[in-house]
Protein backbone atom coordinates (compact mmCIF):
# COMPACT_ATOMS: atom_id res chain seq x y z
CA UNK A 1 30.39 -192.60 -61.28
CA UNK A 2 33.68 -190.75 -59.95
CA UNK A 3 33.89 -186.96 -61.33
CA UNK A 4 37.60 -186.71 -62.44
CA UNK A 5 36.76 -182.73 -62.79
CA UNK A 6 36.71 -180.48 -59.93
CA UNK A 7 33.58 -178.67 -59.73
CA UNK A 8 33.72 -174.72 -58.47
CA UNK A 9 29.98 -173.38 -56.95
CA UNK A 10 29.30 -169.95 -58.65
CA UNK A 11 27.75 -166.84 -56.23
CA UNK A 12 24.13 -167.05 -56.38
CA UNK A 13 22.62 -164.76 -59.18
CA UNK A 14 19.65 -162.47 -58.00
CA UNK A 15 17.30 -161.26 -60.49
CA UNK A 16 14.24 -158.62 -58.38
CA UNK A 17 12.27 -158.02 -61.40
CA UNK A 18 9.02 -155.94 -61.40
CA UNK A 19 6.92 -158.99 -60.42
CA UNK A 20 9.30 -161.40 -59.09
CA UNK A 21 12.45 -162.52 -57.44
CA UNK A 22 14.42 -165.27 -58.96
CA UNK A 23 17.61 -167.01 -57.59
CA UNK A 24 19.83 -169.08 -59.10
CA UNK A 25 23.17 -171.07 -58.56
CA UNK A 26 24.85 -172.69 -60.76
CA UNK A 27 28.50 -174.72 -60.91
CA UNK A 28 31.09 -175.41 -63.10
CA UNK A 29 32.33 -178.62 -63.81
CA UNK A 30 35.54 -177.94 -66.84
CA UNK A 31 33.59 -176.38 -69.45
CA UNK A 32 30.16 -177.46 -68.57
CA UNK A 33 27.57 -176.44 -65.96
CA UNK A 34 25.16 -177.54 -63.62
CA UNK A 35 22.20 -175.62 -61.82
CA UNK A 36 22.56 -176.22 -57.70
CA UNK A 37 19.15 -174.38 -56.80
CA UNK A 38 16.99 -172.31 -57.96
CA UNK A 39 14.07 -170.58 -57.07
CA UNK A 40 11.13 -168.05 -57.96
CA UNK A 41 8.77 -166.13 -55.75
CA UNK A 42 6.07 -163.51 -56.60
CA UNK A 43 6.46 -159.68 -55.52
CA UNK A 44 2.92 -158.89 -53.93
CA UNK A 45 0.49 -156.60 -55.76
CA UNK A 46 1.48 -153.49 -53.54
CA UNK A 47 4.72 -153.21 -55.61
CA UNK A 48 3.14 -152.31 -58.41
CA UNK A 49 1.64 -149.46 -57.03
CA UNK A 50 4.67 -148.44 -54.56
CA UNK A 51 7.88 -149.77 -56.77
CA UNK A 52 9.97 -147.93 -53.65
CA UNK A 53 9.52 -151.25 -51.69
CA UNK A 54 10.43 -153.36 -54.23
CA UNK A 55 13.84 -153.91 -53.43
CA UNK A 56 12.93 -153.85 -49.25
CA UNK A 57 10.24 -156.57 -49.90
CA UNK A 58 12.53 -158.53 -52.33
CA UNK A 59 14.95 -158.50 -49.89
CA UNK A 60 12.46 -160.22 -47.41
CA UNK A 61 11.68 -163.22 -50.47
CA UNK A 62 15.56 -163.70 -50.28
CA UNK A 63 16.12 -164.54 -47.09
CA UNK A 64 12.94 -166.73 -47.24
CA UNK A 65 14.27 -169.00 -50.49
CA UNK A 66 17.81 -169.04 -48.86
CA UNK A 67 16.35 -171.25 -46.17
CA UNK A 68 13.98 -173.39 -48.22
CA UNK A 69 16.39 -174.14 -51.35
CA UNK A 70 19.94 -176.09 -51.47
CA UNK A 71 21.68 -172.58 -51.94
CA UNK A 72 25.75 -173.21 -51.02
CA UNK A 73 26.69 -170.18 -49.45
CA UNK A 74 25.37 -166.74 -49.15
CA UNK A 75 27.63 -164.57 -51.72
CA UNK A 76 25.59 -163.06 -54.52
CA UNK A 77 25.41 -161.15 -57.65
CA UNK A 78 22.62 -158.50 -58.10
CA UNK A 79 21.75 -156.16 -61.00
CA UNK A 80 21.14 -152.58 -60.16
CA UNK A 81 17.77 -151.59 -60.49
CA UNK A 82 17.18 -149.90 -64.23
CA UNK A 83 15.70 -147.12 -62.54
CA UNK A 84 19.17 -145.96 -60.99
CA UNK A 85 21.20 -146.32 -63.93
CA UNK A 86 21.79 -143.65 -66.47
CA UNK A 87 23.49 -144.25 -70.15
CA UNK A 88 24.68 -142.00 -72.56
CA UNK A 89 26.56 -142.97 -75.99
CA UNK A 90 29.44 -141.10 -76.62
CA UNK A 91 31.47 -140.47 -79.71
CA UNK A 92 35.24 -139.85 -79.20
CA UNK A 93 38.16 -139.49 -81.89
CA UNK A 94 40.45 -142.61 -82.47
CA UNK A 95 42.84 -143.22 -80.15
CA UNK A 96 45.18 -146.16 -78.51
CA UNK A 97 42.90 -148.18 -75.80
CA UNK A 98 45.79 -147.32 -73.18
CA UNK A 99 44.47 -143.77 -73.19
CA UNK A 100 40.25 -144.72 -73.29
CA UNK A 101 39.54 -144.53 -69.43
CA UNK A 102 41.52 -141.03 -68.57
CA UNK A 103 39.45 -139.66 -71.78
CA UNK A 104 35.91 -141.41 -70.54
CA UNK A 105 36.60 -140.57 -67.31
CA UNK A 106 36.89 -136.37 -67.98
CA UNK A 107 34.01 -136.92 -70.58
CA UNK A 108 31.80 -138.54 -67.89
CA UNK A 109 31.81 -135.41 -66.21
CA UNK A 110 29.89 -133.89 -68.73
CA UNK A 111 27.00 -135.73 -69.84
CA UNK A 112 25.59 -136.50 -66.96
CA UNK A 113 23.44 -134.39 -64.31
CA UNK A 114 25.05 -135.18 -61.19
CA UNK A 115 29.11 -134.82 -60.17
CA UNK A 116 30.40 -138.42 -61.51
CA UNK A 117 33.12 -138.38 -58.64
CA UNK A 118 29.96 -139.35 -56.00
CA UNK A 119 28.87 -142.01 -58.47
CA UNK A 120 30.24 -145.48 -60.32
CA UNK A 121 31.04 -144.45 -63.69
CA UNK A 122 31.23 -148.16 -66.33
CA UNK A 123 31.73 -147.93 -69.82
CA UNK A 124 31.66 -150.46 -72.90
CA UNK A 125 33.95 -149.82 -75.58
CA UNK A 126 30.96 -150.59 -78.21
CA UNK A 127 33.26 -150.46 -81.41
CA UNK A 128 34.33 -148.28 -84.75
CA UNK A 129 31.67 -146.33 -86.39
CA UNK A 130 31.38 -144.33 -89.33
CA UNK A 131 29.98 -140.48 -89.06
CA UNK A 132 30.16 -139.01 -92.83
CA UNK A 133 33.83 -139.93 -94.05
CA UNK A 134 35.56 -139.99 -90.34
CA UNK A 135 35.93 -143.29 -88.16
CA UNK A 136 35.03 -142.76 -84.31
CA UNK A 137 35.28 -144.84 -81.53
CA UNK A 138 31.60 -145.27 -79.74
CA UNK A 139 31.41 -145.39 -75.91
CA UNK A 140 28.62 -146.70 -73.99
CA UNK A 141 28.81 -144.70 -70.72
CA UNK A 142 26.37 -146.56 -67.56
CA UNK A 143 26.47 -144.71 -64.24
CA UNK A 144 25.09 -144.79 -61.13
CA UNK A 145 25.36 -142.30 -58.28
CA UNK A 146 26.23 -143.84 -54.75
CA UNK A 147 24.10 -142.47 -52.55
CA UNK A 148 21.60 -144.98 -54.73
CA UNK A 149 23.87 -147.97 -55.08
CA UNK A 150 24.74 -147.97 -51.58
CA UNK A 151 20.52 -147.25 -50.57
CA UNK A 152 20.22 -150.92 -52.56
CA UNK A 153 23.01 -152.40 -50.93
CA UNK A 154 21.74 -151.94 -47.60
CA UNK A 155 18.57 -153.22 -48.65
CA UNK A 156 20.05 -156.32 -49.95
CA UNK A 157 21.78 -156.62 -46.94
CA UNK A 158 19.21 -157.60 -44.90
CA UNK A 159 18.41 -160.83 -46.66
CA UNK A 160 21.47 -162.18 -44.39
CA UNK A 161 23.94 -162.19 -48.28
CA UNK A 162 27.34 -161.09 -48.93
CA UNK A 163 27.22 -159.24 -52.26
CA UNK A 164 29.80 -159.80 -54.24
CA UNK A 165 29.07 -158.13 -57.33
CA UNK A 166 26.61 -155.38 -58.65
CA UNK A 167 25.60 -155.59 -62.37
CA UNK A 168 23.93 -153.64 -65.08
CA UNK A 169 21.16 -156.16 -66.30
CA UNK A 170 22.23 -155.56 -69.81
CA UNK A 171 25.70 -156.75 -69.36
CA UNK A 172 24.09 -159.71 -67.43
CA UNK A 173 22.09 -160.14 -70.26
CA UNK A 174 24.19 -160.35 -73.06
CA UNK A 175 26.98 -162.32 -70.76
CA UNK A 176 24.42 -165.52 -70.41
CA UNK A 177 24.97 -165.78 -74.41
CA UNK A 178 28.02 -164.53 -74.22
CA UNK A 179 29.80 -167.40 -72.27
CA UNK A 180 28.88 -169.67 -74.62
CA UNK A 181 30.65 -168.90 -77.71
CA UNK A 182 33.91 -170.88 -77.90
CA UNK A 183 34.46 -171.44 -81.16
CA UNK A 184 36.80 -168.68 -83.27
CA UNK A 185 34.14 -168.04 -86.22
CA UNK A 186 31.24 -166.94 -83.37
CA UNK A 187 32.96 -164.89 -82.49
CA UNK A 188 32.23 -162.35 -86.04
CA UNK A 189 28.35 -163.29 -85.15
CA UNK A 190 26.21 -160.24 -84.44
CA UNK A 191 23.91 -161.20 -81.63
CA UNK A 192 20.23 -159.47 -81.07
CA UNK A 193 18.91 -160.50 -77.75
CA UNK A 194 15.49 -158.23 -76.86
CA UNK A 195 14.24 -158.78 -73.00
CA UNK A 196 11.10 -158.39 -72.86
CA UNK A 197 9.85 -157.33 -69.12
CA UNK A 198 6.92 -156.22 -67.56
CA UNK A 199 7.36 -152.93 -67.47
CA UNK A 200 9.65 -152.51 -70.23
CA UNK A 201 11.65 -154.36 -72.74
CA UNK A 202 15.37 -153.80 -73.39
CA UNK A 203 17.59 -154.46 -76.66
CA UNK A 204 21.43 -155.35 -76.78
CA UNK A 205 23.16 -156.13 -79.57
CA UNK A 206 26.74 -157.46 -79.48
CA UNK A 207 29.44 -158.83 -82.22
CA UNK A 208 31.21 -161.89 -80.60
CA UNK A 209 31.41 -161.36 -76.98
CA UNK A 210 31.25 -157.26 -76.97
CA UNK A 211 28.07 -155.19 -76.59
CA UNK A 212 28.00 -152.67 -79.49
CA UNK A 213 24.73 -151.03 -78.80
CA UNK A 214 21.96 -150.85 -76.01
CA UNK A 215 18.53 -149.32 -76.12
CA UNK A 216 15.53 -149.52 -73.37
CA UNK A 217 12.06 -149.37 -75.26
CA UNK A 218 9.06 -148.44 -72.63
CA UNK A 219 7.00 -151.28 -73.50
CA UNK A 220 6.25 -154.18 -71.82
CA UNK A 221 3.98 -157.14 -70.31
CA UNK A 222 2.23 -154.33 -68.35
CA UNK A 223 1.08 -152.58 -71.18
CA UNK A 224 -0.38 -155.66 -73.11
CA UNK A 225 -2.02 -156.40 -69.60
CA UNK A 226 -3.44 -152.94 -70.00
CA UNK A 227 -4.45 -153.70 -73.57
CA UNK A 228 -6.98 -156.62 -72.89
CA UNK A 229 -7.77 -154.99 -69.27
CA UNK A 230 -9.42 -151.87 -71.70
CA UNK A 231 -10.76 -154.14 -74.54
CA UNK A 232 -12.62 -156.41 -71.97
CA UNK A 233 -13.57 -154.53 -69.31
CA UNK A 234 -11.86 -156.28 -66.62
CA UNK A 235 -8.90 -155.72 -64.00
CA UNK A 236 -5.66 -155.61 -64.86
CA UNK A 237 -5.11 -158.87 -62.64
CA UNK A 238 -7.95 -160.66 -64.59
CA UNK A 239 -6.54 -159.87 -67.74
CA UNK A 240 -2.58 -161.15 -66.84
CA UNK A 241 -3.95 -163.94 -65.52
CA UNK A 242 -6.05 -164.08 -68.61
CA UNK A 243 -3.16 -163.96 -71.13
CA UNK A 244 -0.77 -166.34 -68.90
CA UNK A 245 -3.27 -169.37 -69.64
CA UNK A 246 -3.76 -168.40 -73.05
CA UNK A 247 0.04 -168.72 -73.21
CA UNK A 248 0.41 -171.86 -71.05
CA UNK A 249 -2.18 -173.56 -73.43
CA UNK A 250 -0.31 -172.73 -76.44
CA UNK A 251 -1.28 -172.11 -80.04
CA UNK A 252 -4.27 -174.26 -80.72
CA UNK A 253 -4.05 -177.03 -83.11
CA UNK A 254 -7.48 -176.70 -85.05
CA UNK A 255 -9.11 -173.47 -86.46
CA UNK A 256 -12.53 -173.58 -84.12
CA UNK A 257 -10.13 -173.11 -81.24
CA UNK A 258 -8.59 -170.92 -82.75
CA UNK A 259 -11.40 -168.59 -83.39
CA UNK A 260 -12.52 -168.96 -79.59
CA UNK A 261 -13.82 -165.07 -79.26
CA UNK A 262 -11.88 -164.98 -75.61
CA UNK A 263 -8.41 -165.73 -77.75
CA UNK A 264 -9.60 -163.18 -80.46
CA UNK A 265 -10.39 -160.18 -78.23
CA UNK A 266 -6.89 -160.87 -76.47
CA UNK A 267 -5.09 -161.30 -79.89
CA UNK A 268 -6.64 -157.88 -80.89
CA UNK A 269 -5.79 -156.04 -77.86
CA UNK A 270 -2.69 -156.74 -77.60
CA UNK A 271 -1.71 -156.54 -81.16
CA UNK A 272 -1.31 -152.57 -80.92
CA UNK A 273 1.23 -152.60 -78.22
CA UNK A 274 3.00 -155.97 -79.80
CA UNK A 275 3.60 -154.06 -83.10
CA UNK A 276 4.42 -150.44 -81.94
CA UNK A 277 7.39 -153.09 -80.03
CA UNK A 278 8.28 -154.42 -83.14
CA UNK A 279 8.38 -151.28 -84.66
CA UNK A 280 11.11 -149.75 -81.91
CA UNK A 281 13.36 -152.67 -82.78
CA UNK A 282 13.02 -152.51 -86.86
CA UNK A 283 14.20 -149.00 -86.31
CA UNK A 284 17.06 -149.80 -83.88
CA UNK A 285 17.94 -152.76 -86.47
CA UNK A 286 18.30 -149.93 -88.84
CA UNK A 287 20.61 -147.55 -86.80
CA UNK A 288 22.88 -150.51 -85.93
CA UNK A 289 23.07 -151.53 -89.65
CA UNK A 290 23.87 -147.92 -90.73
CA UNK A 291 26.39 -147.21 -88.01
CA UNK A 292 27.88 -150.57 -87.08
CA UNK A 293 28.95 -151.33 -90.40
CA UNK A 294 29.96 -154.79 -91.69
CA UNK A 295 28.61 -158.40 -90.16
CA UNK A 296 24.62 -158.72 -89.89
CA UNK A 297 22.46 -159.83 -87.37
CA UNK A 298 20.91 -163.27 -89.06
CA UNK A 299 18.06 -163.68 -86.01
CA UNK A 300 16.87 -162.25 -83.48
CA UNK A 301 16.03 -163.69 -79.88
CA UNK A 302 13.27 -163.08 -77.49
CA UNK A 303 14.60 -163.39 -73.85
CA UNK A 304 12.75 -162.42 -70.56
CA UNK A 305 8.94 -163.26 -68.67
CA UNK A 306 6.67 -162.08 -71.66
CA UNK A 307 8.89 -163.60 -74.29
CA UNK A 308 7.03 -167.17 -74.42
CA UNK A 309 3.71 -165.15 -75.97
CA UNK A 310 3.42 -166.95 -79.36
CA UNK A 311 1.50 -164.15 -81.11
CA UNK A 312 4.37 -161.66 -79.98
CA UNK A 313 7.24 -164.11 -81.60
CA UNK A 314 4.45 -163.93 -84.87
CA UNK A 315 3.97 -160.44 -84.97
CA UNK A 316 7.52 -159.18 -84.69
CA UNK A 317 8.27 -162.47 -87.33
CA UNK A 318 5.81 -159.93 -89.49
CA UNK A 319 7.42 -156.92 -88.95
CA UNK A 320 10.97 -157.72 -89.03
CA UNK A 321 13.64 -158.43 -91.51
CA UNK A 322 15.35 -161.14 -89.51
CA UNK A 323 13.54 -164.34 -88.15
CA UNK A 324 12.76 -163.62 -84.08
CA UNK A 325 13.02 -166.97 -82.20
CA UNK A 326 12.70 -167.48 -77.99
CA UNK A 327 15.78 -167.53 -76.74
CA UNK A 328 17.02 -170.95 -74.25
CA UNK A 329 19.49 -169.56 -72.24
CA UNK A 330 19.64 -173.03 -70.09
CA UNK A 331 20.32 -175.02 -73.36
CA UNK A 332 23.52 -175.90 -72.20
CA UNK A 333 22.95 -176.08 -68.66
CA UNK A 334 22.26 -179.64 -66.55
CA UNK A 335 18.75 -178.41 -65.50
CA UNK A 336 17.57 -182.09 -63.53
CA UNK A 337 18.09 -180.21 -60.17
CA UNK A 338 15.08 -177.23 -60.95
CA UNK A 339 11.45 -177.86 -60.09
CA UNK A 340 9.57 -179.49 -62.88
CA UNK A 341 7.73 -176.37 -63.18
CA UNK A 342 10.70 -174.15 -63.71
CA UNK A 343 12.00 -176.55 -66.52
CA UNK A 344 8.78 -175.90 -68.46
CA UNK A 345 9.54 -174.29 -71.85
CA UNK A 346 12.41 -172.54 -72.84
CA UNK A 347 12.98 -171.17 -69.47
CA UNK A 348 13.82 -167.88 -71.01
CA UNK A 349 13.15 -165.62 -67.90
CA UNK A 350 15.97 -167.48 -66.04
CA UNK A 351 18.57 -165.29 -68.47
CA UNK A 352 19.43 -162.21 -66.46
CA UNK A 353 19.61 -164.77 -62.74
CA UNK A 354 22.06 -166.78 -65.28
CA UNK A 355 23.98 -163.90 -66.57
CA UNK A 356 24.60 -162.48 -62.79
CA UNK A 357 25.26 -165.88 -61.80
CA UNK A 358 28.38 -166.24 -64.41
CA UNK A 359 29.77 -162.53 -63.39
CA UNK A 360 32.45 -163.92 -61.39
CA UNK A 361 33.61 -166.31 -63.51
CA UNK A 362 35.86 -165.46 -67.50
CA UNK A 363 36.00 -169.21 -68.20
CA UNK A 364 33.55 -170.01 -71.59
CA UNK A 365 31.51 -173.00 -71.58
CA UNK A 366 30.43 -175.83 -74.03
CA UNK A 367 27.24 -177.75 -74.49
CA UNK A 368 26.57 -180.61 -72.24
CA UNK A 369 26.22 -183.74 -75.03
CA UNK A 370 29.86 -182.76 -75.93
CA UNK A 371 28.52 -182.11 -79.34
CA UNK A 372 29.68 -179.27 -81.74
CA UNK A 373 27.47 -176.52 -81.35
CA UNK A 374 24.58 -175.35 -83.30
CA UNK A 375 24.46 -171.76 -82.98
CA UNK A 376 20.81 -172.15 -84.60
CA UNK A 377 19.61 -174.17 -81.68
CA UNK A 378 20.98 -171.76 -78.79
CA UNK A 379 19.08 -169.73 -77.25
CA UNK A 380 22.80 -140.96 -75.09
CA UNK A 381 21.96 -135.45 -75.49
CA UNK A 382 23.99 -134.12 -78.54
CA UNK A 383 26.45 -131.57 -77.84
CA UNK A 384 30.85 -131.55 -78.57
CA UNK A 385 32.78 -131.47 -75.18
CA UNK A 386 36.17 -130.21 -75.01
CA UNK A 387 37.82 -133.22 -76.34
CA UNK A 388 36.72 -133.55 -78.89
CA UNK A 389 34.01 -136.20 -78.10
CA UNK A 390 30.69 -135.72 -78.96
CA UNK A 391 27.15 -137.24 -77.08
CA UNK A 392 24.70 -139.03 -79.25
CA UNK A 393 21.03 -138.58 -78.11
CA UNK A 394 20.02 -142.10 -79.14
CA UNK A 395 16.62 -142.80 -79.56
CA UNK A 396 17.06 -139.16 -81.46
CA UNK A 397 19.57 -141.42 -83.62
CA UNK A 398 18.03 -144.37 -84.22
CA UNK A 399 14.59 -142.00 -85.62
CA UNK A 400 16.92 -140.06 -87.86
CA UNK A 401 18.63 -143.11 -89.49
CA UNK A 402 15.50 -144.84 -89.85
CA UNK A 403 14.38 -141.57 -91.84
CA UNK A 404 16.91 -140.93 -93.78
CA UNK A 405 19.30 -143.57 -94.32
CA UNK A 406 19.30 -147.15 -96.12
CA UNK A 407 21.72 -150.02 -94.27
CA UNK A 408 24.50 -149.77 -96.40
CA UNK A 409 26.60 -152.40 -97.38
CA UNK A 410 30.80 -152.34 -95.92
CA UNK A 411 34.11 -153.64 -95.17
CA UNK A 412 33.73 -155.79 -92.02
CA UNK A 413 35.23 -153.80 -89.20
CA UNK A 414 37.13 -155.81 -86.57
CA UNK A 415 36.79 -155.69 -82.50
CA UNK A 416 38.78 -156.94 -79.92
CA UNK A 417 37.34 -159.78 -78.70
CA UNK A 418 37.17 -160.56 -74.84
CA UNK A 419 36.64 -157.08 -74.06
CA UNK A 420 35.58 -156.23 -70.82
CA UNK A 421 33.70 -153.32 -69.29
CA UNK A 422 35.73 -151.13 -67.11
CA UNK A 423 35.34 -149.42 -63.86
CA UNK A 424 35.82 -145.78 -62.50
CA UNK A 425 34.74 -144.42 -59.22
């Protein structure tokens, strides 16, 4: 068959997680798209004890799936290691957009430990909020000083690539949902994607196509690892590979399997760390509610390597007030071209290599079966400065709403759509 459409090869998104390195191209053909390669390769063990050569080592595992896979081209997109990145949330007094960046860019100076003019200062206009009877503008501030960025760049470098971008993996995050949502009444929507890593998990929720709030919880796979490791006396390589066949296997159809004393013993260990997770993001839930005031989250999606664990999609299902589903970032994406074993499941770890991969790119894309979509089947310190603008010590926040607020009910407050981070160095 003859494609009438003229197809454009995206840069290759780079996801170095904790435990692995995953690649992935993808292309657009009009409003639809198509993986070219893709590819995942294990970190070794010694990361885990010296995360330093992560990035060095991942670096090596790039250059090695660049020869082996169909890759076009060598220009990537990376995300920033979390580690490097600072965020702060900053209140600020209304005023027109035109004059944001000059007042972000003299606030940055203040909230953050190191002089911003040596460092790459982003920040997300996350929307109106309410504080008592006055309407502020909140400001999601992400920075990262250069000496750092330009230590990981050189890194990178040596994989043989041509970086084109450099991302914070929330933005990547949210953007693999993000270009997806075409139609005019998604774009009111409140979105709750929750990555769930190894070593940590992180939350973003966004109205439309903006990001109104982020918040990094320390827990992660590692810590249910740890769980079962304790409970069972056994490494904590045993006890991952343990819980990944338990997972691979799936929920067991009859009750004697079901009450296999292995299964039990992991369910129990792990059900500590699961709900203390659920409990983070009920109480984050609860500060975007009370401060965010207006549309509601209706579910809640589980993205990222440890989000395919049935009994964590049960347990936060317990402990939440909206259902919690695994997110398919590749719903819409021609997939035929990925290993057999990377098409397995939802594929919900491939979200952040996705979300890097469609940096470069502002168009918005459809589903492939040309179908209307079915948005049910997709998957900082406190202090005032001198203007006026004050710092919010989230997780301080999100504790104090939780304690002493109820989500109200309000107006719907409106957001420009298409809004797009911006930039100072």
């Amino acid at each position: 068959m003859i494609r009438l459409t003229r197809a454009h090869t995206l840069p290759i998104g780079v996801d170095i997680g904790h435990d692995s390195v995953k690649m992935l191209q993808v292309e657009a053909v009009g409003t639809t798209l198509e993986v070219t390669a893709a590819a995942k390769m294990p970190l070794p063990p010694e990361v885990k004890s010296a995360p330093e050569l992560r990035v060095p080592i991942a670096s090596d595992l790039i250059r090695q799936m660049l020869k082996q896979h169909p890759f076009r081209g060598r220009n990537i997109v990376a995300a920033l290691p979390r580690e490097i990145v600072h965020m702060k949330n900053l209140r600020l007094p209304q005023m027109p957009a035109a004059e944001l960046g000059a007042v972000v860019r003299f606030e940055a100076r203040n909230v953050f430990p190191f002089d911003t003019d040596q460092a790459k200062v982003h920040f997300l206009a996350a929307g109106e909020v309410r504080q008592g009877t006055e309407v502020r503008q909140e400001v999601i501030l992400l920075a990262a000083k250069n000496e750092d960025v330009n230590h990981v760049v050189e890194q990178i470098h040596r994989a043989g690539v041509i970086i084109e971008s450099l991302d914070a993996e929330a933005c990547a995050v949210y953007r693999s949902l993000e270009r997806f949502i075409r139609r005019k009444e998604d774009e009111n929507d409140v979105n709750v994607l929750v990555d769930v890593g190894v070593k940590r998990s992180q939350m973003v929720i966004g109205r439309g196509r903006d990001i109104s709030f982020i918040k990094q919880v320390e827990i992660g796979g590692f810590h249910f690892h740890d769980a079962v490791s304790r409970k069972l006396g056994i490494t904590l390589e045993e006890a991952e590979a343990l819980r990944r066949r338990l997972i691979e296997a799936g929920e067991p159809a009859d009750a004697a399997a079901r009450r296999d004393p292995v299964r039990q013993a992991v369910f129990d260990a792990t059900r500590g760390p699961m709900e203390e997770l659920g409990r983070e993001i009920s109480l984050c839930l609860r500060y975007f509610s009370v401060t965010f005031r207006g549309h509601r989250p209706t579910k809640l999606r589980l993205i990222g390597g440890e989000a395919c664990d049935p009994q964590l999609q049960t347990l936060l299902n317990t402990a939440l007030v909206i259902p919690v589903e695994i997110g398919k970032p590749l719903f819409s994406v021609n997939t035929s071209k990925m290993k057999p074993t990377d098409r397995r499941g939802a594929m919900c770890e491939w979200a952040l290599a996705l979300g890097l991969c469609l940096r470069t790119t502002q168009t918005h894309f459809g589903p492939r079966d040309g179908r209307p979509r079915d948005p049910a089947s997709l998957g900082q310190l406190g202090g005032t400065t001198t203007a006026g603008a004050e710092v919010v010590d989230l997780s301080a926040a999100v504790r104090a709403t939780a304690e002493t607020a109820e989500a109200p009910s309000g107006p719907t407050i409106s957001t420009r759509p298409g809004r797009k981070e911006q930039t100072h160095a």
